[in-house]
N, C-alpha and C. Protein backbone atom coordinates (compact mmCIF):
# COMPACT_ATOMS: atom_id res chain seq x y z
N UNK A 1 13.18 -21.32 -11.73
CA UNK A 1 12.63 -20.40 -10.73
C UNK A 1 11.17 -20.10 -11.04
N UNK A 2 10.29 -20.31 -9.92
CA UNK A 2 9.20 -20.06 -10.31
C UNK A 2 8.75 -18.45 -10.37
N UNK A 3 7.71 -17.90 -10.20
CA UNK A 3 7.34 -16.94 -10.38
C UNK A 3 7.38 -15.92 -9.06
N UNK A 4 6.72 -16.84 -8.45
CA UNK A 4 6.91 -16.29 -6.82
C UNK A 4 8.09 -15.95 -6.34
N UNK A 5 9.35 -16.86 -6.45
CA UNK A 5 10.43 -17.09 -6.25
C UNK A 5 11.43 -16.03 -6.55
N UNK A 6 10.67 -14.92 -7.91
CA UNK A 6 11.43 -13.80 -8.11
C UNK A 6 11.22 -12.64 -7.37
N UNK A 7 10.64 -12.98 -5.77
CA UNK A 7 10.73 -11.76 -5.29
C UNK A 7 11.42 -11.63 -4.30
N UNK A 8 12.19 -12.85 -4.25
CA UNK A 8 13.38 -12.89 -3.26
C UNK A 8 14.23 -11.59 -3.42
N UNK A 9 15.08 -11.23 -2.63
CA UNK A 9 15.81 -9.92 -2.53
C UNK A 9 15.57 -8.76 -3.12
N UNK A 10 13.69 -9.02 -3.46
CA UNK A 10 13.76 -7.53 -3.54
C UNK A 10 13.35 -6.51 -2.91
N UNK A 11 13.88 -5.47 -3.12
CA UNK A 11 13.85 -4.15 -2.41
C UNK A 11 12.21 -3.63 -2.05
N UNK A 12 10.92 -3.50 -1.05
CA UNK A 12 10.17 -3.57 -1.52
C UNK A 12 9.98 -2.29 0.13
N UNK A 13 9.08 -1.00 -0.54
CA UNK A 13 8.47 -0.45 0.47
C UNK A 13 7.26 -0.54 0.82
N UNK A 14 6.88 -0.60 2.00
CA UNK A 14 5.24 -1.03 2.55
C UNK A 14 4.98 -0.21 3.68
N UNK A 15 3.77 0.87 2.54
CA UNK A 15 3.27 2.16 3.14
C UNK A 15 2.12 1.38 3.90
N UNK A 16 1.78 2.07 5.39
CA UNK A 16 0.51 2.03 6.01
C UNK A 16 0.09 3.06 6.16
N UNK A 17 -1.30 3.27 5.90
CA UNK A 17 -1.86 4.11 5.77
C UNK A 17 -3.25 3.67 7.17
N UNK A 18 -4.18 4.77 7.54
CA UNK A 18 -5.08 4.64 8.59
C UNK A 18 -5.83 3.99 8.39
N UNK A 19 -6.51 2.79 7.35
CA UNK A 19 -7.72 1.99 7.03
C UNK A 19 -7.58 0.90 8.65
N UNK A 20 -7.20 1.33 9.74
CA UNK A 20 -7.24 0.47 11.50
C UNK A 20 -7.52 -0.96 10.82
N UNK A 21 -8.74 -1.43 10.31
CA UNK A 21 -9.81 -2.33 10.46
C UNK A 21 -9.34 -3.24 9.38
N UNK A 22 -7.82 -2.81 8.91
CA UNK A 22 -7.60 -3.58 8.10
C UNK A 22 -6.03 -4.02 7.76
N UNK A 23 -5.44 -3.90 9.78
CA UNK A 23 -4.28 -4.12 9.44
C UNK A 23 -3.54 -5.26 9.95
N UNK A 24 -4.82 -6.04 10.24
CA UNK A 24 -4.65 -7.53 10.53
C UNK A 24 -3.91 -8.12 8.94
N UNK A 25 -4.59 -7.62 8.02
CA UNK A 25 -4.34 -8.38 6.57
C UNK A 25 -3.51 -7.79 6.20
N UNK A 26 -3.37 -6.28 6.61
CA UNK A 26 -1.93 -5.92 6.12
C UNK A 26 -0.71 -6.30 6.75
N UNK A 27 -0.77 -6.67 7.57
CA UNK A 27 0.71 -7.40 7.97
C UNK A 27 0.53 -8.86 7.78
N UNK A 28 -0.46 -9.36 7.58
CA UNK A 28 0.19 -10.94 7.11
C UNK A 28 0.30 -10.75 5.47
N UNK A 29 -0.05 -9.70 4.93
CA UNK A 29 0.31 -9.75 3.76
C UNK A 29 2.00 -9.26 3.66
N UNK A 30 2.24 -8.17 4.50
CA UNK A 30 3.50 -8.10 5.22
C UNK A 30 4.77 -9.17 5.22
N UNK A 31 4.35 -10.03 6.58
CA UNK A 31 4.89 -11.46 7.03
C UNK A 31 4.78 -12.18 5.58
N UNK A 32 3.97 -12.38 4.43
CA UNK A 32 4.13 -12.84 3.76
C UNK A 32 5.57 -12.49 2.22
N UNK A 33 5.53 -11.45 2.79
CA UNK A 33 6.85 -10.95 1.64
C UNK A 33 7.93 -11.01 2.02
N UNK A 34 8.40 -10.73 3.11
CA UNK A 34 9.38 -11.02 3.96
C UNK A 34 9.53 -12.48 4.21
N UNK A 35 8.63 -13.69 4.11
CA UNK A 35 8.76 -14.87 4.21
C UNK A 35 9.88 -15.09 2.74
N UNK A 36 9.18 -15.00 1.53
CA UNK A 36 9.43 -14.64 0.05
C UNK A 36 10.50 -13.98 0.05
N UNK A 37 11.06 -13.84 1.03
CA UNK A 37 12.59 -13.35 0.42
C UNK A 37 12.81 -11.19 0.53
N UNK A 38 11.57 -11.04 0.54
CA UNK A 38 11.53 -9.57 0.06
C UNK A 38 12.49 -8.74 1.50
N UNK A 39 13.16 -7.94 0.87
CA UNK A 39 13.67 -7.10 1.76
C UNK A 39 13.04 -5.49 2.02
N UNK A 40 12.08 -5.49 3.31
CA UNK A 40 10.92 -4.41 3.35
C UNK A 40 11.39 -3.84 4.62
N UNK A 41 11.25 -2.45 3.88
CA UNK A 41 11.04 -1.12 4.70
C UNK A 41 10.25 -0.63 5.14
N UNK A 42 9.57 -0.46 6.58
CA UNK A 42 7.97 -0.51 6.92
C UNK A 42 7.75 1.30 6.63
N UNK A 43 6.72 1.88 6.13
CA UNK A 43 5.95 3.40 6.24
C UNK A 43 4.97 3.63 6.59
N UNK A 44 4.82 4.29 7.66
CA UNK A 44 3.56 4.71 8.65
C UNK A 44 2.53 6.44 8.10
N UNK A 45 1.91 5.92 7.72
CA UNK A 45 1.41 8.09 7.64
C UNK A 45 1.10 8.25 9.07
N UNK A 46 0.81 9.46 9.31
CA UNK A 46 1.00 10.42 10.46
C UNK A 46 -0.19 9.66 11.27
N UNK A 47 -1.33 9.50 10.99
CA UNK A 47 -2.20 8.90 11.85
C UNK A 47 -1.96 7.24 12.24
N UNK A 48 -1.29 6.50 11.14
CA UNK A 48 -1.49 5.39 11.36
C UNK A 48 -0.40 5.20 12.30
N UNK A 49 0.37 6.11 12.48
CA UNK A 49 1.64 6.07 13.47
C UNK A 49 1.35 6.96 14.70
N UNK A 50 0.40 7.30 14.77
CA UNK A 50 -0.33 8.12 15.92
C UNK A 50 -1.00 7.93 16.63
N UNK A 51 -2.16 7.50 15.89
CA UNK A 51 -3.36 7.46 16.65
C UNK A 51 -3.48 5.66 17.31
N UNK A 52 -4.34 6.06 18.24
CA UNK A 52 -5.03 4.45 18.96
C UNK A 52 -6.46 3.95 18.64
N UNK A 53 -6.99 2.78 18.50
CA UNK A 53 -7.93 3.00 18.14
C UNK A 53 -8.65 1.39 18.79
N UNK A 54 -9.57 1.34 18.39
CA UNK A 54 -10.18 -0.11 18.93
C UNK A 54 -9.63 -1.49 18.27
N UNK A 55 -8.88 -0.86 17.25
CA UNK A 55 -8.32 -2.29 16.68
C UNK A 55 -6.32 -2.33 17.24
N UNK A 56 -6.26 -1.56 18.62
CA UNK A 56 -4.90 -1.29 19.01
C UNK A 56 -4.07 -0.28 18.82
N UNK A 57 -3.06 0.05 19.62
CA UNK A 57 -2.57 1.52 19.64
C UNK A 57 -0.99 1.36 18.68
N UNK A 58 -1.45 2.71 18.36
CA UNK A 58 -0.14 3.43 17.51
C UNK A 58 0.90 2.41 17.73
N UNK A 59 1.49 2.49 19.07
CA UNK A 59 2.89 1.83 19.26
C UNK A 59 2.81 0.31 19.41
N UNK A 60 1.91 -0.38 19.31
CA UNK A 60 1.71 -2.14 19.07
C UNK A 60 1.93 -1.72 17.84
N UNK A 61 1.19 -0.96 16.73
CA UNK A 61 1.50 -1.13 15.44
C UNK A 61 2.97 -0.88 14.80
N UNK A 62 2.98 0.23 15.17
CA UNK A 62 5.07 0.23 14.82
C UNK A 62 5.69 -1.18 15.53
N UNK A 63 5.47 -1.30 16.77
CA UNK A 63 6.69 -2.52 17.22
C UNK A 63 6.42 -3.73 15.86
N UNK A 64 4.93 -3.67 15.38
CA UNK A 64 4.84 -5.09 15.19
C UNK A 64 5.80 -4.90 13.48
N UNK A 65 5.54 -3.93 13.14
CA UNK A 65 6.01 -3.66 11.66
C UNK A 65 7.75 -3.62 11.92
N UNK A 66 7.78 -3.06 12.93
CA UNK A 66 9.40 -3.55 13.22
C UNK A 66 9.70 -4.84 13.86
N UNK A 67 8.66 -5.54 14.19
CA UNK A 67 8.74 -6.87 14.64
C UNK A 67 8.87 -7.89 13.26
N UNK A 68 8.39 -7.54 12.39
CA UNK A 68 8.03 -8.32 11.03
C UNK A 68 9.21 -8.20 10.16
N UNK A 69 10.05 -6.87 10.41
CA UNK A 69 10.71 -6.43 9.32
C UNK A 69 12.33 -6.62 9.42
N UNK A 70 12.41 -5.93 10.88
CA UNK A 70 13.41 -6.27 11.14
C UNK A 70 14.08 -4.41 11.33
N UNK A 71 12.92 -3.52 10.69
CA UNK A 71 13.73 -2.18 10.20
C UNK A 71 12.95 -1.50 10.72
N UNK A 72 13.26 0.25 11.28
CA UNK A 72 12.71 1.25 11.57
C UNK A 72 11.46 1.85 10.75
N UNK A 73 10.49 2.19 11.83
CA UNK A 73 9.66 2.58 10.55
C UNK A 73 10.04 4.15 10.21
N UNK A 74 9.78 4.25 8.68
CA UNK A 74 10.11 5.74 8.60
C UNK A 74 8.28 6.31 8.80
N UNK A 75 8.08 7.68 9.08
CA UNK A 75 6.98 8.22 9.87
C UNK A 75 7.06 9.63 9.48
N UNK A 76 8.11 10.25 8.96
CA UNK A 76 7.93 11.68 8.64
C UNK A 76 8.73 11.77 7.11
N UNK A 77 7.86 13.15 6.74
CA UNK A 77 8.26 13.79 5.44
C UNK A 77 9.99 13.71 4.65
N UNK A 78 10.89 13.96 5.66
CA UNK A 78 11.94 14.30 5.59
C UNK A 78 12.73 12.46 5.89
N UNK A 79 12.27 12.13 6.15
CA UNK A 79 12.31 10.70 6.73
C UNK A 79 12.32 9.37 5.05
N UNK A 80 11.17 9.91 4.54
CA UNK A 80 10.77 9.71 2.95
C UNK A 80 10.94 10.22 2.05
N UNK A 81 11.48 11.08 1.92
CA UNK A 81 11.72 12.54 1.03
C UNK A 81 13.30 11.01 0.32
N UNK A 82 14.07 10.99 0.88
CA UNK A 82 15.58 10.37 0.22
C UNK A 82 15.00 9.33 -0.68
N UNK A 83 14.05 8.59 -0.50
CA UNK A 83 13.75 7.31 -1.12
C UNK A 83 14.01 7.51 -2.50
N UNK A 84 13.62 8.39 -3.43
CA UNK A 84 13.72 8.24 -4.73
C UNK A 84 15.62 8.55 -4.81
N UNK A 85 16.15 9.72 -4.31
CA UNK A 85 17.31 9.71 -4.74
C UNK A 85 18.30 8.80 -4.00
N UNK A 86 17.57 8.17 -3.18
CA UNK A 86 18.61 6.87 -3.18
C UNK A 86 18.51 5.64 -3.83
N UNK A 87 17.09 5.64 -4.65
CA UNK A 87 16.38 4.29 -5.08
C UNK A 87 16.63 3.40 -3.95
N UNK A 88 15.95 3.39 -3.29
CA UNK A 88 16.29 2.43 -1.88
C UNK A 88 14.81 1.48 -2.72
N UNK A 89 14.03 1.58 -3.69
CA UNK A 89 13.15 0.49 -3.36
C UNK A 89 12.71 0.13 -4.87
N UNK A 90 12.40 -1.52 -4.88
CA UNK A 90 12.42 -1.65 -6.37
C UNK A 90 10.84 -1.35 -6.50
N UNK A 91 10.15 -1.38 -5.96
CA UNK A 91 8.76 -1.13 -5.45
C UNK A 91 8.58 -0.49 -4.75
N UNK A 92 6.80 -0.44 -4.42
CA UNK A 92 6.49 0.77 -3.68
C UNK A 92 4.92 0.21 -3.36
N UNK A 93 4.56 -0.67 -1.92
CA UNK A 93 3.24 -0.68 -1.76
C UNK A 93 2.93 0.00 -1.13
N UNK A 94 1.32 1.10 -0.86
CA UNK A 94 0.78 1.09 -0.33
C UNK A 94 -0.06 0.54 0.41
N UNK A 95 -0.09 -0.09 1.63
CA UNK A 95 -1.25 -1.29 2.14
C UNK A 95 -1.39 -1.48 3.52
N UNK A 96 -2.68 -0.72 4.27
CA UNK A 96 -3.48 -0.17 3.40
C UNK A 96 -3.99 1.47 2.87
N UNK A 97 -4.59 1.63 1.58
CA UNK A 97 -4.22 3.24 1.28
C UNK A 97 -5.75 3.38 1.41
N UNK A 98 -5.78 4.90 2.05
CA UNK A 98 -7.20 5.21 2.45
C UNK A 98 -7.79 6.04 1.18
N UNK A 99 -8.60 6.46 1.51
CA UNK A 99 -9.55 7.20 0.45
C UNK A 99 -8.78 8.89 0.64
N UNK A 100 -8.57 9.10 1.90
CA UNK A 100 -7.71 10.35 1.91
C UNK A 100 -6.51 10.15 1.35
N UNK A 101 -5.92 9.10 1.14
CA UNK A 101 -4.41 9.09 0.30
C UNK A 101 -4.83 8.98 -1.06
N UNK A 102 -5.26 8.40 -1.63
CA UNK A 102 -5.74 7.86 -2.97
C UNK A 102 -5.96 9.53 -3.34
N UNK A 103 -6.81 10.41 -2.88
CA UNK A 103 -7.41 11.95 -3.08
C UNK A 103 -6.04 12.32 -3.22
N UNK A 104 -5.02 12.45 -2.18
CA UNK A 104 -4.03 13.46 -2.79
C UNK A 104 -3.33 12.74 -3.57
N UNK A 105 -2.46 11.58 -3.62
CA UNK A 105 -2.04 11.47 -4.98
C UNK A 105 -2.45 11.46 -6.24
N UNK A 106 -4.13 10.95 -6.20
CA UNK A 106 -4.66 11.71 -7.52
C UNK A 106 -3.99 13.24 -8.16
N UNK A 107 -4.54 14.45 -6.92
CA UNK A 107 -4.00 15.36 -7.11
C UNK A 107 -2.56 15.84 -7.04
N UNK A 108 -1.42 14.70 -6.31
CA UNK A 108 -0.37 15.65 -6.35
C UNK A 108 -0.17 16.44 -5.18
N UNK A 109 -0.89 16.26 -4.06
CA UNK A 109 -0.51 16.80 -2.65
C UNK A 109 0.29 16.02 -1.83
N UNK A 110 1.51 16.66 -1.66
CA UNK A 110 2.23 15.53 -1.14
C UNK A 110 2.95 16.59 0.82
N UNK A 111 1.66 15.93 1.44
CA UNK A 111 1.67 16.61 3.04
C UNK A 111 1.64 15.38 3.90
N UNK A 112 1.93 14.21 3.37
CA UNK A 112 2.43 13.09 4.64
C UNK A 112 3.77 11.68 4.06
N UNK A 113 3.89 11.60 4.65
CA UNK A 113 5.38 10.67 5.02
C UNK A 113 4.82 9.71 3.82
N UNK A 114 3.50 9.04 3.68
CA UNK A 114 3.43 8.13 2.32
C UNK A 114 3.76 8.86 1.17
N UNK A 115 2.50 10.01 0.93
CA UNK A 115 2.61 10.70 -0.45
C UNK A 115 4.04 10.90 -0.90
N UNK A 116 4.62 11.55 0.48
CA UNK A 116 6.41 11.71 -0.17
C UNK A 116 7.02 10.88 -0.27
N UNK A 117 6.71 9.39 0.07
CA UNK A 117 7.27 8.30 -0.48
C UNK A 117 7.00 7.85 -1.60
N UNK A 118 5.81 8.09 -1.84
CA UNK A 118 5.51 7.74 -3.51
C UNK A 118 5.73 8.12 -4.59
N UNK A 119 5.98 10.08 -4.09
CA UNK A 119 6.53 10.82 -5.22
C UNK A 119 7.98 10.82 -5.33
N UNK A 120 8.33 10.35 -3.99
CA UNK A 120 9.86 10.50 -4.41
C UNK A 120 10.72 9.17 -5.17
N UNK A 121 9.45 7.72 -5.24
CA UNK A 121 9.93 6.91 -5.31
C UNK A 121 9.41 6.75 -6.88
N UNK A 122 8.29 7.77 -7.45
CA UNK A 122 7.91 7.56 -8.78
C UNK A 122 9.17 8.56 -9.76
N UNK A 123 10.26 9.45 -9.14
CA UNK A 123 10.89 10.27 -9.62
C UNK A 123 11.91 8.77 -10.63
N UNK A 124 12.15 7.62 -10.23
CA UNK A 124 12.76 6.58 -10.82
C UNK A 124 11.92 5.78 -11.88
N UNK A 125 10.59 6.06 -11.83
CA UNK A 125 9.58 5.74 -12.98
C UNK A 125 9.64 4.08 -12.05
N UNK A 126 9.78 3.81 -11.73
CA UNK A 126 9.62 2.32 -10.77
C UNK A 126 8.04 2.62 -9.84
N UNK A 127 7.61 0.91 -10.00
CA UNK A 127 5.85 0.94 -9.56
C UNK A 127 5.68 1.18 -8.32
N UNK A 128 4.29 1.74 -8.35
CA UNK A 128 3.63 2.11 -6.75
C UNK A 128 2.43 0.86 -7.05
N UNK A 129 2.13 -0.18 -6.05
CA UNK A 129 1.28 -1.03 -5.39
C UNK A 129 0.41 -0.42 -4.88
N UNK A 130 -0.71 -0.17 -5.18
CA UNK A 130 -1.96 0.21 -4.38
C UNK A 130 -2.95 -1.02 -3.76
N UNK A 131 -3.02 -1.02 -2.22
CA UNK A 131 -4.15 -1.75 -1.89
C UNK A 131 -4.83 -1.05 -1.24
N UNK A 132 -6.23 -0.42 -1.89
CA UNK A 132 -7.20 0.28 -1.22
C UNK A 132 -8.02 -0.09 -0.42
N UNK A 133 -8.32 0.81 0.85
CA UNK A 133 -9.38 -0.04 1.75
C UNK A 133 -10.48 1.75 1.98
N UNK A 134 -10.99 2.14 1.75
CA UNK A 134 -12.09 3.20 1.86
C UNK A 134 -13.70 2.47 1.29
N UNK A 135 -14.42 3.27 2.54
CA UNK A 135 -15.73 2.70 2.31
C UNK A 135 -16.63 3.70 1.58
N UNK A 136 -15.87 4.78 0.45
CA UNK A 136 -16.46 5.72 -0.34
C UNK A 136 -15.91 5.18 -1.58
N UNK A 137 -14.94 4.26 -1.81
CA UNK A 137 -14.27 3.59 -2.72
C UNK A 137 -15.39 3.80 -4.18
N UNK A 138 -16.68 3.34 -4.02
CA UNK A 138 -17.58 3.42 -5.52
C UNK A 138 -18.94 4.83 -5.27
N UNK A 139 -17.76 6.19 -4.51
CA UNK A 139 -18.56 7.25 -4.82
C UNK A 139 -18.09 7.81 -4.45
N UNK A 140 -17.37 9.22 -3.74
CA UNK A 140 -16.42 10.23 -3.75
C UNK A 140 -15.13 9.83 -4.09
N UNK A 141 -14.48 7.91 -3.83
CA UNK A 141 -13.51 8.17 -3.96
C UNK A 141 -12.96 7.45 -5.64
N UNK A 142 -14.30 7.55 -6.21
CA UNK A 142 -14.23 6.42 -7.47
C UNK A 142 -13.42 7.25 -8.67
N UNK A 143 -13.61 8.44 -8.61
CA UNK A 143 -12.85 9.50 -9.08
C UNK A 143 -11.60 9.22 -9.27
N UNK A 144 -11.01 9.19 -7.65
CA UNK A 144 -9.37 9.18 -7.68
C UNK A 144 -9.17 8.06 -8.18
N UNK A 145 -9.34 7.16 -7.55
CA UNK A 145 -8.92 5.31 -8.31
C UNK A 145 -9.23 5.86 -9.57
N UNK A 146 -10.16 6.40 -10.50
CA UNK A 146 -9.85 6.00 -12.23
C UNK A 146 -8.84 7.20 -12.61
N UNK A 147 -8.21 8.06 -11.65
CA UNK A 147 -7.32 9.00 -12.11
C UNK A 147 -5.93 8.36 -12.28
N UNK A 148 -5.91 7.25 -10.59
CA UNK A 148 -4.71 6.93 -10.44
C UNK A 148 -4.79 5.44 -11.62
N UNK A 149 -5.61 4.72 -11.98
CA UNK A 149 -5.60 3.49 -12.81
C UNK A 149 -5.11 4.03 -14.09
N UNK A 150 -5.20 5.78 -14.69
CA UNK A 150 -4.70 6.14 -15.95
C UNK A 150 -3.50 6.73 -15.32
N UNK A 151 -2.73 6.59 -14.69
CA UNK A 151 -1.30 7.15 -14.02
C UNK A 151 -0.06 6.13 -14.46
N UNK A 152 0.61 6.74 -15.33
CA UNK A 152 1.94 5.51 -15.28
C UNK A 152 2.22 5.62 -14.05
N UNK A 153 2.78 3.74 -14.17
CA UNK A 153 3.59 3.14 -12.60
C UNK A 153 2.88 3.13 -11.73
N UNK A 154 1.37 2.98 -12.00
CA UNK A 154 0.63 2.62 -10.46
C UNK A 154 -0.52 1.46 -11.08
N UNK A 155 -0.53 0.41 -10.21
CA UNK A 155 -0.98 -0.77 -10.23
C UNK A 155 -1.83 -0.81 -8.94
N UNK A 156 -3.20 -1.50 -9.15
CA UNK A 156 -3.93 -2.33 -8.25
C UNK A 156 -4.02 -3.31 -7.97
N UNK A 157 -3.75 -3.68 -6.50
CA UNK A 157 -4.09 -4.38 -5.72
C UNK A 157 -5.86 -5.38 -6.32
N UNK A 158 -6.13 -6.10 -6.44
CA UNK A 158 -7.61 -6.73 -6.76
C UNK A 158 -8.81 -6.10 -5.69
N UNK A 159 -9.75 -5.40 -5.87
CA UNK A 159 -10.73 -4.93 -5.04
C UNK A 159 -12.50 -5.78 -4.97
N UNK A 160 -12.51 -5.90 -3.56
CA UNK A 160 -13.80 -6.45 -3.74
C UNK A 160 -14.33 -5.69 -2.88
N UNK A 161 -16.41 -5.70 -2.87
CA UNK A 161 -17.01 -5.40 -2.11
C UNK A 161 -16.94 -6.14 -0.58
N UNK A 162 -16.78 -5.50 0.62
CA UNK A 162 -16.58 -6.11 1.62
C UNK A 162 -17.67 -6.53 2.51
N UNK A 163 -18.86 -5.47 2.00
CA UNK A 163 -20.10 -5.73 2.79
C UNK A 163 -21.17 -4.91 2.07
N UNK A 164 -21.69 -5.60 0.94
CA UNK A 164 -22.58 -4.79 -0.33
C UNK A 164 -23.67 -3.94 0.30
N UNK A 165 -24.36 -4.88 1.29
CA UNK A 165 -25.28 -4.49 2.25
C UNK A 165 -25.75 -3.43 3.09
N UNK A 166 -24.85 -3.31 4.14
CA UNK A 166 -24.39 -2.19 5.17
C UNK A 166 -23.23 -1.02 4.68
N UNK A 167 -22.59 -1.72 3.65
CA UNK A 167 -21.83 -0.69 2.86
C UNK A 167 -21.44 -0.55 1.88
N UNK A 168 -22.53 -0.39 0.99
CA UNK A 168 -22.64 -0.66 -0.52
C UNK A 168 -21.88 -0.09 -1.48
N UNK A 169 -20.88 1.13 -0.78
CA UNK A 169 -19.90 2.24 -1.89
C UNK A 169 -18.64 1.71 -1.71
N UNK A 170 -18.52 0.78 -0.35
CA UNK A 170 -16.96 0.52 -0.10
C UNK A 170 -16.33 -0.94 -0.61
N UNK A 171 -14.88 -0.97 -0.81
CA UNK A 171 -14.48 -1.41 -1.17
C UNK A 171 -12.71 -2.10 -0.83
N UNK A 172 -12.49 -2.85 -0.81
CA UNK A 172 -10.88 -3.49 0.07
C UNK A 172 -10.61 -4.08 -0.99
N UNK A 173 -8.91 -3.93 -0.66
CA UNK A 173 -8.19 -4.81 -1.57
C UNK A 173 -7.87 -6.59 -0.95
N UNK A 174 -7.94 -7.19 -1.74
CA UNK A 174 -7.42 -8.69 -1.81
C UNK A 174 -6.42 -8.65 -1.10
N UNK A 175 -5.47 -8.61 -0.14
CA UNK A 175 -4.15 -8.62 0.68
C UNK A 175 -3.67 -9.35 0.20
N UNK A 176 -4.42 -10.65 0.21
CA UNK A 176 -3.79 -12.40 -0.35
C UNK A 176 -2.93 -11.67 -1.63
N UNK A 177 -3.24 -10.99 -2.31
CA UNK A 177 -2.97 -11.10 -3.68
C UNK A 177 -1.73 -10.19 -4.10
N UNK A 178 -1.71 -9.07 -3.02
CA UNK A 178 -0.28 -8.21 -2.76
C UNK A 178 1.18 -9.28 -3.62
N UNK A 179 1.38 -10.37 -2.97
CA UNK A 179 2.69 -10.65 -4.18
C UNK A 179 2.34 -10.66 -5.61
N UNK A 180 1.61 -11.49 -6.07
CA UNK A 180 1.33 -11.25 -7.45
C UNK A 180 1.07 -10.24 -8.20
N UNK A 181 0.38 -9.46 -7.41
CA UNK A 181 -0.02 -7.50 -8.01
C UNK A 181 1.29 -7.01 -8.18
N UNK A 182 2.49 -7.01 -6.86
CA UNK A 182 4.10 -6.59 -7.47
C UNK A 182 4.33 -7.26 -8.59
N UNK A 183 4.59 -8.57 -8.50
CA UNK A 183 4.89 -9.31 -9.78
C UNK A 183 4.58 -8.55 -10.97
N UNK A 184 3.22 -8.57 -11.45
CA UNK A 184 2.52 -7.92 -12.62
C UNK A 184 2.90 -6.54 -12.80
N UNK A 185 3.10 -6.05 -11.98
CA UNK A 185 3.22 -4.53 -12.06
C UNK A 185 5.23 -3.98 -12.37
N UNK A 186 5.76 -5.18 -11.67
CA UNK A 186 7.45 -5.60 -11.89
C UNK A 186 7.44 -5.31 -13.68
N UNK A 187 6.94 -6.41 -14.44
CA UNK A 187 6.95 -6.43 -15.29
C UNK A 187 5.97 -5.59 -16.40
N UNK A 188 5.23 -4.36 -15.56
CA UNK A 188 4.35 -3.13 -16.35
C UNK A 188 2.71 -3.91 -16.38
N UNK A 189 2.46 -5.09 -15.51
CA UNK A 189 1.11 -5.47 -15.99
C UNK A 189 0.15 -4.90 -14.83
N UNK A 190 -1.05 -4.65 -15.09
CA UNK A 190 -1.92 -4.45 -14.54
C UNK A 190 -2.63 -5.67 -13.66
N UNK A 191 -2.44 -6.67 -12.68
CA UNK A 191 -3.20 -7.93 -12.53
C UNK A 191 -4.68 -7.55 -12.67
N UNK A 192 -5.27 -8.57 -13.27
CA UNK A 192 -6.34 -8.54 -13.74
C UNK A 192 -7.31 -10.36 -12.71
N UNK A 193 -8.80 -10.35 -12.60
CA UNK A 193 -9.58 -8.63 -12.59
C UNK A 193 -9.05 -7.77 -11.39
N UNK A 194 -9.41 -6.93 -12.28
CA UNK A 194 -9.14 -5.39 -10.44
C UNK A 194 -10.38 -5.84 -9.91
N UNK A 195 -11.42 -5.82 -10.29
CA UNK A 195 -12.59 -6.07 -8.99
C UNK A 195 -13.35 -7.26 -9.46
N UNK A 196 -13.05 -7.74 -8.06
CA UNK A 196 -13.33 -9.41 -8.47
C UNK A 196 -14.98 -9.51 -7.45
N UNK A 197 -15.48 -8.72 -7.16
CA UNK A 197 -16.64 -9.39 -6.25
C UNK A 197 -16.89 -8.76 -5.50
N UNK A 198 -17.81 -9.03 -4.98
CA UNK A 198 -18.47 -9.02 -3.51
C UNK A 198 -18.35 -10.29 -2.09
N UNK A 199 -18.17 -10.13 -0.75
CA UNK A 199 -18.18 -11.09 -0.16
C UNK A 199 -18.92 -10.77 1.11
């Protein structure tokens, strides 16, 4: 069995969070785990399950995550709240997590349908997947990322600069790289490098 190959049947949750502009890559990173065998539970926070925006509305985005998955998306507090005491998940991605999510789980505010998926799913000491997409990523939000990188059970996603130029603080995760980051993080590793570049 190769490496890849061990992520067949597993249990895997995949938080969306509001980064719009970046959920083309989050669902083929999506479609890609579910190809792999993974059995995924789609999670919407309140805006990304709300709002409309120029990259398509609220409800194209749920159908498509229930189009991909096969499963309901969960969307509220109480909705996510069971995850840890049922261990419904051997994992836990976020993708993609904004600079406003990254802030409260740094701190421990847990006021939307992700955060309470993460805390309820870290109550099993089992990993949270972070793929960050905020364009404050290397200045208000550089803080939280080195709070959450010293946090047991939370792993990064690989981050690069997306546009050094026009937006020299921000920063996205690698999508491509979402299976292997579970992998590493399955087994307590950090994938390495976390920030691979600029493009």
């Amino acid at each position: 069995m190769t490496d890849i190959e061990k992520l067949s049947g597993l249990r895997v949750g995949f938080a969306v969070c509001g980064s719009f502009c970046t959920f083309a890559k989050a669902f083929a990173a999506l479609e890609e785990l579910v190809a792999l065998g993974c059995e995924v539970t789609p999670i919407m926070s309140q805006n990304a399950y709300s709002l409309d925006t120029r990259f398509g509305t609220a409800q194209q985005h749920a159908a498509r995550l229930y189009e991909i998955t096969g499963r309901t998306v969960l969307h509220d507090i109480t909705a996510t709240e069971p995850i840890g005491p049922k261990k419904m998940f051997d994992v836990l991605c976020v993708a993609p997590c904004t600079g406003n999510t990254l802030a409260k789980l740094a701190l421990g505010i847990i006021d939307s349908p992700v955060c309470m998926a993460v805390k309820s799913h870290l109550r099993n000491e089992r990993p949270v997947v972070i793929a960050a997409s905020t364009n404050d990523a290397l200045s208000g939000a550089a803080k939280n990322i080195g709070i959450l990188r010293n946090y047991k059970n939370f792993y990064f996603v690989p981050l690069y600069q997306d546009d050094c130029l026009a937006k020299p603080f921000s920063l996205v995760a690698d999508f491509k790289q979402i299976p292997q980051t579970i992998l590493a993080a399955l087994e307590g590793r950090q994938i390495q490098p976390v920030y691979i570049g600029g493009k």
